[in-house]
PDB file of N, CA and C in Angstrom:
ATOM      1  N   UNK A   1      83.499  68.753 161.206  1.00  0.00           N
ATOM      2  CA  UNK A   1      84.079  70.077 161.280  1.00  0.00           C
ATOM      3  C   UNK A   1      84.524  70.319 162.723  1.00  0.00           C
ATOM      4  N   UNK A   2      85.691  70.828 163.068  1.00  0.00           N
ATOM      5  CA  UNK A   2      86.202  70.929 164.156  1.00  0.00           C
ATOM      6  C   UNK A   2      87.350  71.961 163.913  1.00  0.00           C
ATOM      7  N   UNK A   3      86.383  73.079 165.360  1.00  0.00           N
ATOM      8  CA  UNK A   3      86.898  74.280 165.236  1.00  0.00           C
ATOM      9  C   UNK A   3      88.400  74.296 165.821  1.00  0.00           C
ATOM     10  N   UNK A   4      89.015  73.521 166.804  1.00  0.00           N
ATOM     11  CA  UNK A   4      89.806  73.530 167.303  1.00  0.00           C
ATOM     12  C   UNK A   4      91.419  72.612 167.109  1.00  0.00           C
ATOM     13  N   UNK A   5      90.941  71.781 165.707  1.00  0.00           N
ATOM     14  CA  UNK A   5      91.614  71.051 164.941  1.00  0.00           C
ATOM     15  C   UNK A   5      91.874  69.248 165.462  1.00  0.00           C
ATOM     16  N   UNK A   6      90.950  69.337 166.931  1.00  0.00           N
ATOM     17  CA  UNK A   6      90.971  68.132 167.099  1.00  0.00           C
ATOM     18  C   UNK A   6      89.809  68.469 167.826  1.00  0.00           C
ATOM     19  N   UNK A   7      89.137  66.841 168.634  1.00  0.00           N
ATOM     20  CA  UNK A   7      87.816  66.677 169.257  1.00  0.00           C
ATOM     21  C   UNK A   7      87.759  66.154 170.504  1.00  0.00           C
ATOM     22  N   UNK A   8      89.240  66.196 170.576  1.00  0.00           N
ATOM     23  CA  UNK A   8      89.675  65.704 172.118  1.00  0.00           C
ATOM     24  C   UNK A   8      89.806  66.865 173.095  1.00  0.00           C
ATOM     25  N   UNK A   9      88.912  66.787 174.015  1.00  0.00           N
ATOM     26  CA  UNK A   9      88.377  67.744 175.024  1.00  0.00           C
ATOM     27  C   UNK A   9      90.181  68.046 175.910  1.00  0.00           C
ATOM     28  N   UNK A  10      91.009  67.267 176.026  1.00  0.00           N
ATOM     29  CA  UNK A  10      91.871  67.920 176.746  1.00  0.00           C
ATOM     30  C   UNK A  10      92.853  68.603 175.809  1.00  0.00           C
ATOM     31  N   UNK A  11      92.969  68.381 174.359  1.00  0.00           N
ATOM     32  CA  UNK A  11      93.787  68.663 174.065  1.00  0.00           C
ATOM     33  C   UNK A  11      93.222  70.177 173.958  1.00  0.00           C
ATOM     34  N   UNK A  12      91.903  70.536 173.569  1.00  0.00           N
ATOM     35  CA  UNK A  12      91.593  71.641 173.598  1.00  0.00           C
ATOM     36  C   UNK A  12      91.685  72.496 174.954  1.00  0.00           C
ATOM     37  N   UNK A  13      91.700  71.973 175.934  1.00  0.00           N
ATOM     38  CA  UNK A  13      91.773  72.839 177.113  1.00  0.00           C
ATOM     39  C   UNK A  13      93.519  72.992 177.315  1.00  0.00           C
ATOM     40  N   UNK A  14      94.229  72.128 177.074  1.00  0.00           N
ATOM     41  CA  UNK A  14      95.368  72.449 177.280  1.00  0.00           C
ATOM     42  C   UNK A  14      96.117  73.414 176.269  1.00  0.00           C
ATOM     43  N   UNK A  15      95.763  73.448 175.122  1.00  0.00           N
ATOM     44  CA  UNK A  15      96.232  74.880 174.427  1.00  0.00           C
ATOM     45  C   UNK A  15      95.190  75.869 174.546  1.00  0.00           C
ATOM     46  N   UNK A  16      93.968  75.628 174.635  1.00  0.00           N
ATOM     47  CA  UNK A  16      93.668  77.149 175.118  1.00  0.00           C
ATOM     48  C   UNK A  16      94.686  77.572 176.601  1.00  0.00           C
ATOM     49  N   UNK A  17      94.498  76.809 177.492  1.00  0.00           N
ATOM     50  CA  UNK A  17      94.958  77.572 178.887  1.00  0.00           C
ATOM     51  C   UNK A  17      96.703  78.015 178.584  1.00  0.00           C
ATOM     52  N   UNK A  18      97.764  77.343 177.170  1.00  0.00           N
ATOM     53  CA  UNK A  18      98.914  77.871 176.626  1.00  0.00           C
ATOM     54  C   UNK A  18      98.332  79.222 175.991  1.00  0.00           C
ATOM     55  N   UNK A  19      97.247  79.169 174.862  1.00  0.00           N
ATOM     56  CA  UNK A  19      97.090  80.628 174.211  1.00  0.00           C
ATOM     57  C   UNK A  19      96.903  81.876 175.177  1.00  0.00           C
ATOM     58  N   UNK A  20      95.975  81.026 175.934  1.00  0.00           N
ATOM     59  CA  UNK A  20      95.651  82.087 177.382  1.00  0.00           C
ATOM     60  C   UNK A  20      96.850  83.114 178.253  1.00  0.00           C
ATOM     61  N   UNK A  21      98.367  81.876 178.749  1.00  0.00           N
ATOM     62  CA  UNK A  21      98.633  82.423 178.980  1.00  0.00           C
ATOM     63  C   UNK A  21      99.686  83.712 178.637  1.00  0.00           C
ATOM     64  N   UNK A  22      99.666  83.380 177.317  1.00  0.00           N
ATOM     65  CA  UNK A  22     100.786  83.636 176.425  1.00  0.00           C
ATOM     66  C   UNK A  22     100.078  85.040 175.731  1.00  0.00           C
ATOM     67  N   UNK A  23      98.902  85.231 175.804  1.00  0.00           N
ATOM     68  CA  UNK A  23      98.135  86.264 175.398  1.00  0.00           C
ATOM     69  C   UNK A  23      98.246  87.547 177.015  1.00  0.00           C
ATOM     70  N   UNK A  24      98.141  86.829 177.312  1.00  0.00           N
ATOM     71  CA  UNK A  24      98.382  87.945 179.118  1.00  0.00           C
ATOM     72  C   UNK A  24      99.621  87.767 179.463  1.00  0.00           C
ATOM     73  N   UNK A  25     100.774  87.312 178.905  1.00  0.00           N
ATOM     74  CA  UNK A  25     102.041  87.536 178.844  1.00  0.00           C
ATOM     75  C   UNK A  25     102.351  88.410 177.990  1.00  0.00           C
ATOM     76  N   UNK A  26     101.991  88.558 176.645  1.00  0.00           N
ATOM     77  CA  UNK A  26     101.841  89.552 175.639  1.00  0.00           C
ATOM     78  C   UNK A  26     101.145  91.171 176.132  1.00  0.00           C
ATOM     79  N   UNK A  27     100.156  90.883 176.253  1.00  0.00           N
ATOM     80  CA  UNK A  27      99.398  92.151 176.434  1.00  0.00           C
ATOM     81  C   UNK A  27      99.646  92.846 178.014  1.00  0.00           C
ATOM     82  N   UNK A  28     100.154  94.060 178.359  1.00  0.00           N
ATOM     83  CA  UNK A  28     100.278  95.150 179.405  1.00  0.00           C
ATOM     84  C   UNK A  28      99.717  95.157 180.075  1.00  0.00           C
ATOM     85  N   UNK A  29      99.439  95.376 181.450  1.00  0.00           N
ATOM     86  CA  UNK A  29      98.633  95.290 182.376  1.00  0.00           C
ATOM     87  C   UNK A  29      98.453  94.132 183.507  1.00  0.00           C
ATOM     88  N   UNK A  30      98.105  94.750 184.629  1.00  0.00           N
ATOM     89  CA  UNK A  30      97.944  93.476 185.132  1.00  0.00           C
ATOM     90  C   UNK A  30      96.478  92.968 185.385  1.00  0.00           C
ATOM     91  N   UNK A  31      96.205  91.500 185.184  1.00  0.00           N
ATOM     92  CA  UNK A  31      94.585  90.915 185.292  1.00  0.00           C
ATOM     93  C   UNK A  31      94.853  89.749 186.202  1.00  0.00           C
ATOM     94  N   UNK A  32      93.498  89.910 186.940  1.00  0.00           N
ATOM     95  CA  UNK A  32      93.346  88.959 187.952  1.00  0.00           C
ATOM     96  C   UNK A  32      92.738  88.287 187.076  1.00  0.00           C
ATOM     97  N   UNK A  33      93.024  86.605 186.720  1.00  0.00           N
ATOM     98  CA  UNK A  33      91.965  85.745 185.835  1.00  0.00           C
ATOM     99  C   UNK A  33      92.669  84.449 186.607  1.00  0.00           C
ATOM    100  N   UNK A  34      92.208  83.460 187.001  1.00  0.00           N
ATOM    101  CA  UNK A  34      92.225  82.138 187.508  1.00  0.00           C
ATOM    102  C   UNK A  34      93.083  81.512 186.116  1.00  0.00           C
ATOM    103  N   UNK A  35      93.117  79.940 186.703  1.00  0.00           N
ATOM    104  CA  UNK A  35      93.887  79.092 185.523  1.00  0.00           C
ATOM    105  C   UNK A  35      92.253  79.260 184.635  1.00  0.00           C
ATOM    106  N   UNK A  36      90.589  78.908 185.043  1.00  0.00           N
ATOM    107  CA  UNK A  36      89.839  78.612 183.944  1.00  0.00           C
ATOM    108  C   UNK A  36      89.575  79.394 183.445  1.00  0.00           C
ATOM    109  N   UNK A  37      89.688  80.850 183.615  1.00  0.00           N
ATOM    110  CA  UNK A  37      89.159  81.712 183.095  1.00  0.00           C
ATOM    111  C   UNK A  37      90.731  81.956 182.087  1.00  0.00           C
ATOM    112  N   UNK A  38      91.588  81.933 182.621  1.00  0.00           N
ATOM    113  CA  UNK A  38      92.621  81.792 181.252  1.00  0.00           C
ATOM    114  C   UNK A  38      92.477  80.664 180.030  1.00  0.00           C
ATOM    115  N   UNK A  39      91.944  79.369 180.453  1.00  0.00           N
ATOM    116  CA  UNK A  39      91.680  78.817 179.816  1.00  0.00           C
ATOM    117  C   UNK A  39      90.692  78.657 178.557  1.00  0.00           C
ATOM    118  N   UNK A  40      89.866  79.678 179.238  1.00  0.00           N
ATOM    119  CA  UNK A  40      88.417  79.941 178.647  1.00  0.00           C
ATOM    120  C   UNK A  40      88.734  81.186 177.208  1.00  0.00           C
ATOM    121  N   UNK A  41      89.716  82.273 177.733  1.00  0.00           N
ATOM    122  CA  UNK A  41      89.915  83.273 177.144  1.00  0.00           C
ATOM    123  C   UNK A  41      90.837  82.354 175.902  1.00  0.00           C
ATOM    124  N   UNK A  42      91.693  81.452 176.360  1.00  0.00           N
ATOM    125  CA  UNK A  42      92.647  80.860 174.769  1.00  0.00           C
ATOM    126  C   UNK A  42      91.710  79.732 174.005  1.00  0.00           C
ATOM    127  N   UNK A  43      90.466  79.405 174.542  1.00  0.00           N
ATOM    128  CA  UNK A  43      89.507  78.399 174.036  1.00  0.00           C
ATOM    129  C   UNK A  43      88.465  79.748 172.692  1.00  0.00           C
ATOM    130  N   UNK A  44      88.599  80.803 173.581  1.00  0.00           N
ATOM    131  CA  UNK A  44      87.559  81.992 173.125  1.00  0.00           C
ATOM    132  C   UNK A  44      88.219  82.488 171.973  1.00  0.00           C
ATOM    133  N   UNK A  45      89.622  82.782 171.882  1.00  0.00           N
ATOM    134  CA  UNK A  45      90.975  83.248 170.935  1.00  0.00           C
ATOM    135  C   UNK A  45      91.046  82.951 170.179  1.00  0.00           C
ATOM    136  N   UNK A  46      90.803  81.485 170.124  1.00  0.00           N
ATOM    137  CA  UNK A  46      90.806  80.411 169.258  1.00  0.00           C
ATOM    138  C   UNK A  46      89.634  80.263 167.993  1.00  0.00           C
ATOM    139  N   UNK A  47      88.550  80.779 168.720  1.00  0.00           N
ATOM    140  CA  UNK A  47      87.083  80.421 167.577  1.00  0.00           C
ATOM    141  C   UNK A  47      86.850  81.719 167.473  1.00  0.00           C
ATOM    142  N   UNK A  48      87.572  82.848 168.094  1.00  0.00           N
ATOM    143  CA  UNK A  48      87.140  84.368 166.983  1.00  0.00           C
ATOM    144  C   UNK A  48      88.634  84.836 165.843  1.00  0.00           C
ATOM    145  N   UNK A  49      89.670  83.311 166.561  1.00  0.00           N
ATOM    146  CA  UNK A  49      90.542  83.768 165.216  1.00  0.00           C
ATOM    147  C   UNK A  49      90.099  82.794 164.089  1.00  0.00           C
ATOM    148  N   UNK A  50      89.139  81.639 164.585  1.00  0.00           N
ATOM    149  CA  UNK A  50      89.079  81.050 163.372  1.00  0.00           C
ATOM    150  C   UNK A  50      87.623  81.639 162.595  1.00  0.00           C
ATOM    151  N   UNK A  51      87.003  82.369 162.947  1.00  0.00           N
ATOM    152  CA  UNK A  51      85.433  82.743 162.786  1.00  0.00           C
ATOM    153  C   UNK A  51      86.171  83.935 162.053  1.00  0.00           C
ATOM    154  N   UNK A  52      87.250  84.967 162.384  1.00  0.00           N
ATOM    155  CA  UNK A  52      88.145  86.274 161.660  1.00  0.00           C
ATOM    156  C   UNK A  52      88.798  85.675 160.604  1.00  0.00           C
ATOM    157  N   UNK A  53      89.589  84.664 160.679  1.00  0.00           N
ATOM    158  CA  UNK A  53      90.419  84.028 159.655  1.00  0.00           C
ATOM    159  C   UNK A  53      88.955  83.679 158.291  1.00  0.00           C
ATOM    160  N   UNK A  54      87.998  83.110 158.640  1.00  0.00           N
ATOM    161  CA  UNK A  54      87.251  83.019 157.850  1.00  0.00           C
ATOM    162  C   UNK A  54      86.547  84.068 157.072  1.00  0.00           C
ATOM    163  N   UNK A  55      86.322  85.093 157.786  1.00  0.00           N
ATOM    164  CA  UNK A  55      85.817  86.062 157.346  1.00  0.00           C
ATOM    165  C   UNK A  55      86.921  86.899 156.566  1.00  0.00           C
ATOM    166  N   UNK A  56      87.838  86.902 156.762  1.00  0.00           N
ATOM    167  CA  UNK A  56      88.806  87.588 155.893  1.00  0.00           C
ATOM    168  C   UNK A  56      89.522  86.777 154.869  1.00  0.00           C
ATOM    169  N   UNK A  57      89.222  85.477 154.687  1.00  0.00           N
ATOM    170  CA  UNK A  57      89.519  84.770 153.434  1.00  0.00           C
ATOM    171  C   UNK A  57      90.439  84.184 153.785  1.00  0.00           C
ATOM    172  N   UNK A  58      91.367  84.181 154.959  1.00  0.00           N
ATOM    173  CA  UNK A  58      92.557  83.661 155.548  1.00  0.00           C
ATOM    174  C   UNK A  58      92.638  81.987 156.034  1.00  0.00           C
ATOM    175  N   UNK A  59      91.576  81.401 156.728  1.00  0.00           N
ATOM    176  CA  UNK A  59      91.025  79.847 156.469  1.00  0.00           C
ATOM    177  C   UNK A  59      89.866  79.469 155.956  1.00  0.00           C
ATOM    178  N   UNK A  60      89.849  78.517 155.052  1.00  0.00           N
ATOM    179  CA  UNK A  60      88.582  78.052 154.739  1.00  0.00           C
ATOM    180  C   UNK A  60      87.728  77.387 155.789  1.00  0.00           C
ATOM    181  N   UNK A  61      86.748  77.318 155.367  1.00  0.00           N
ATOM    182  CA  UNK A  61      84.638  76.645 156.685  1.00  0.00           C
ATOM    183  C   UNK A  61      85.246  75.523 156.770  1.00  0.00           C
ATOM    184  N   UNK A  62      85.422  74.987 157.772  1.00  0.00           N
ATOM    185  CA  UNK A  62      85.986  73.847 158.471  1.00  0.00           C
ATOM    186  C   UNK A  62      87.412  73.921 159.075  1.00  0.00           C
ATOM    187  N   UNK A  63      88.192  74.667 158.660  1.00  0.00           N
ATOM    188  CA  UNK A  63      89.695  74.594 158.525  1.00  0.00           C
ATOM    189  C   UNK A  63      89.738  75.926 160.213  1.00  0.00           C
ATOM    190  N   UNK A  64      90.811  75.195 160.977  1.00  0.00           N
ATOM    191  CA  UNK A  64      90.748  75.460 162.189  1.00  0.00           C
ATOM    192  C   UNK A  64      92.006  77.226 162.306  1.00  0.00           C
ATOM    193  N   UNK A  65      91.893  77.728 162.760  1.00  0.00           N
ATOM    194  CA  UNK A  65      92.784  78.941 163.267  1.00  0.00           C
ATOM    195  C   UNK A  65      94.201  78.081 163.874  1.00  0.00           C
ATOM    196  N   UNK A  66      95.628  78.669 163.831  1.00  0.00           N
ATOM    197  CA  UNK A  66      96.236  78.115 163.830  1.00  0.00           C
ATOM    198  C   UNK A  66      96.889  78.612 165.100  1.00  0.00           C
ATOM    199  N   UNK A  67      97.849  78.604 165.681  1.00  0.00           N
ATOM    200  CA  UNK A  67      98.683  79.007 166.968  1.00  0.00           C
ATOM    201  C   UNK A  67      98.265  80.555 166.949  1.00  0.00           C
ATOM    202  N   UNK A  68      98.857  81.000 165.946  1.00  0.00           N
ATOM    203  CA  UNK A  68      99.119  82.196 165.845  1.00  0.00           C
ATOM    204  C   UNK A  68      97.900  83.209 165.975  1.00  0.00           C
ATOM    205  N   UNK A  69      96.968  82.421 164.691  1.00  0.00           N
ATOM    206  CA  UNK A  69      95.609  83.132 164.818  1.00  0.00           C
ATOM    207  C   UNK A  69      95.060  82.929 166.063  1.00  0.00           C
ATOM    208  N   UNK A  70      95.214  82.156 167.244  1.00  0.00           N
ATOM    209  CA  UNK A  70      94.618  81.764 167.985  1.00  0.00           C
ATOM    210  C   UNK A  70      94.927  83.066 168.956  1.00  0.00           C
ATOM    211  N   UNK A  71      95.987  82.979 169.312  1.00  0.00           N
ATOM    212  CA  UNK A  71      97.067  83.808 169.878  1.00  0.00           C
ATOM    213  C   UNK A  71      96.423  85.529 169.775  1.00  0.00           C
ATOM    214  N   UNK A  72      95.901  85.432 168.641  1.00  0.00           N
ATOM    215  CA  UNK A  72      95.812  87.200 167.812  1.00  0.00           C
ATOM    216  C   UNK A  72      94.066  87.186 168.511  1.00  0.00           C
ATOM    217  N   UNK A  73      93.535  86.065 168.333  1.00  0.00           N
ATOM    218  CA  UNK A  73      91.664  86.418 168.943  1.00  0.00           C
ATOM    219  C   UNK A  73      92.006  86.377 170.569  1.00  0.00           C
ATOM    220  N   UNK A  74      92.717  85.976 171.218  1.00  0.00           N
ATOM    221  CA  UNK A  74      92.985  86.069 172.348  1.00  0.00           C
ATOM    222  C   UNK A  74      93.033  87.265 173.392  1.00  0.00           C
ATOM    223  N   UNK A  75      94.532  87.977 172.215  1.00  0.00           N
ATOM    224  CA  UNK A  75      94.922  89.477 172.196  1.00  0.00           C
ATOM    225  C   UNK A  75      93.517  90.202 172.325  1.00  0.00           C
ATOM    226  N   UNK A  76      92.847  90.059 171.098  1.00  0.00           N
ATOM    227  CA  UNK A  76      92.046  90.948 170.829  1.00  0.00           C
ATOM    228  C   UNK A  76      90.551  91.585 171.851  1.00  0.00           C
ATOM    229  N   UNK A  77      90.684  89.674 172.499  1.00  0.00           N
ATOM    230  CA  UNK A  77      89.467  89.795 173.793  1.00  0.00           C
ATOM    231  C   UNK A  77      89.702  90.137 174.525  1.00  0.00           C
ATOM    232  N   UNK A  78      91.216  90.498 175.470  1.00  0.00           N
ATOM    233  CA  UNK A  78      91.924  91.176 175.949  1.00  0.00           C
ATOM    234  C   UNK A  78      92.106  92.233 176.108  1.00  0.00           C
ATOM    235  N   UNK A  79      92.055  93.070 174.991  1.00  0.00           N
ATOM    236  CA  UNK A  79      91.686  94.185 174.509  1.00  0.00           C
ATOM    237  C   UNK A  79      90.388  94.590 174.951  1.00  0.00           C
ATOM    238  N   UNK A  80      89.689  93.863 173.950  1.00  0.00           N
ATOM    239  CA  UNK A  80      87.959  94.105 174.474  1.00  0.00           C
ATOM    240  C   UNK A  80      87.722  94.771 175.685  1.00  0.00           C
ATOM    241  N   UNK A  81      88.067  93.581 176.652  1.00  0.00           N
ATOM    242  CA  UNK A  81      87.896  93.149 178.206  1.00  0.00           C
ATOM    243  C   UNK A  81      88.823  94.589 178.866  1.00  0.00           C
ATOM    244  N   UNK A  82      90.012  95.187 178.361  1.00  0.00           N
ATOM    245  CA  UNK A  82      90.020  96.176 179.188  1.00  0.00           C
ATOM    246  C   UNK A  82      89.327  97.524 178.904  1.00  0.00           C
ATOM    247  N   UNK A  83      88.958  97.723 177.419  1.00  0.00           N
ATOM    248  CA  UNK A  83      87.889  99.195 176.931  1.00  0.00           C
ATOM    249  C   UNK A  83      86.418  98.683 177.949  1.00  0.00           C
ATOM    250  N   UNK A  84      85.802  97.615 177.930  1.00  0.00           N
ATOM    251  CA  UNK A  84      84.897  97.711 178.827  1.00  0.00           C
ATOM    252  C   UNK A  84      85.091  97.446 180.075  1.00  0.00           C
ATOM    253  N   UNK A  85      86.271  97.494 180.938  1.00  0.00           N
ATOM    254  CA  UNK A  85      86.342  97.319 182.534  1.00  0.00           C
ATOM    255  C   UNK A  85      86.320  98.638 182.682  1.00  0.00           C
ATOM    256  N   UNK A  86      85.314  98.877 183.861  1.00  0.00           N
ATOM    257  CA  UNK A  86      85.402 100.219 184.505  1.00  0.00           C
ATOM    258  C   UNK A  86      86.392 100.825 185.303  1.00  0.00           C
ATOM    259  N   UNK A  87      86.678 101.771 185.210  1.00  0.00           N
ATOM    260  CA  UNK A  87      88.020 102.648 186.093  1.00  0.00           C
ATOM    261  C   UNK A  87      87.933 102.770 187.302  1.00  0.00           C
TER     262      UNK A  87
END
């Protein structure tokens, strides 16, 4: 089972750090986040769109989140991350 649709450690870091940046290209605002911490956020995007996709009937237990879904858990931590940053 492999959440990320492969088991090769770079291929996973290199589309998270694409979902990453493409999610803070998307979303308003400006954020200070390094290349790993972008990387980390499209690695993170990735296993709450496939952990959401599952829960909503959208991929089956094993079956990985796809660009898009990846893209959308990304958004969403993004989100998160600015309701809890302080003003």
């Amino acid at each position: 089972m492999e959440p990320f649709g492969s088991s090769n450690w770079l291929y996973i870091i290199v589309i998270g750090l694409i979902v990453g940046i493409l999610a803070r290209i998307v979303t308003p605002g400006r954020r200070r986040l390094g290349v790993i911490l972008t990387c980390l956020l499209g690695i993170g995007g990735a296993l709450l769109g496939t952990w959401g996709g599952q829960q909503f009937g959208w991929y089956r237990i094993g079956e990985a989140a796809g660009f898009l879904g990846a893209l959308i858990g990304a958004i969403v931590i993004l989100g998160i991350l600015q309701l809890l940053r302080p003003r």
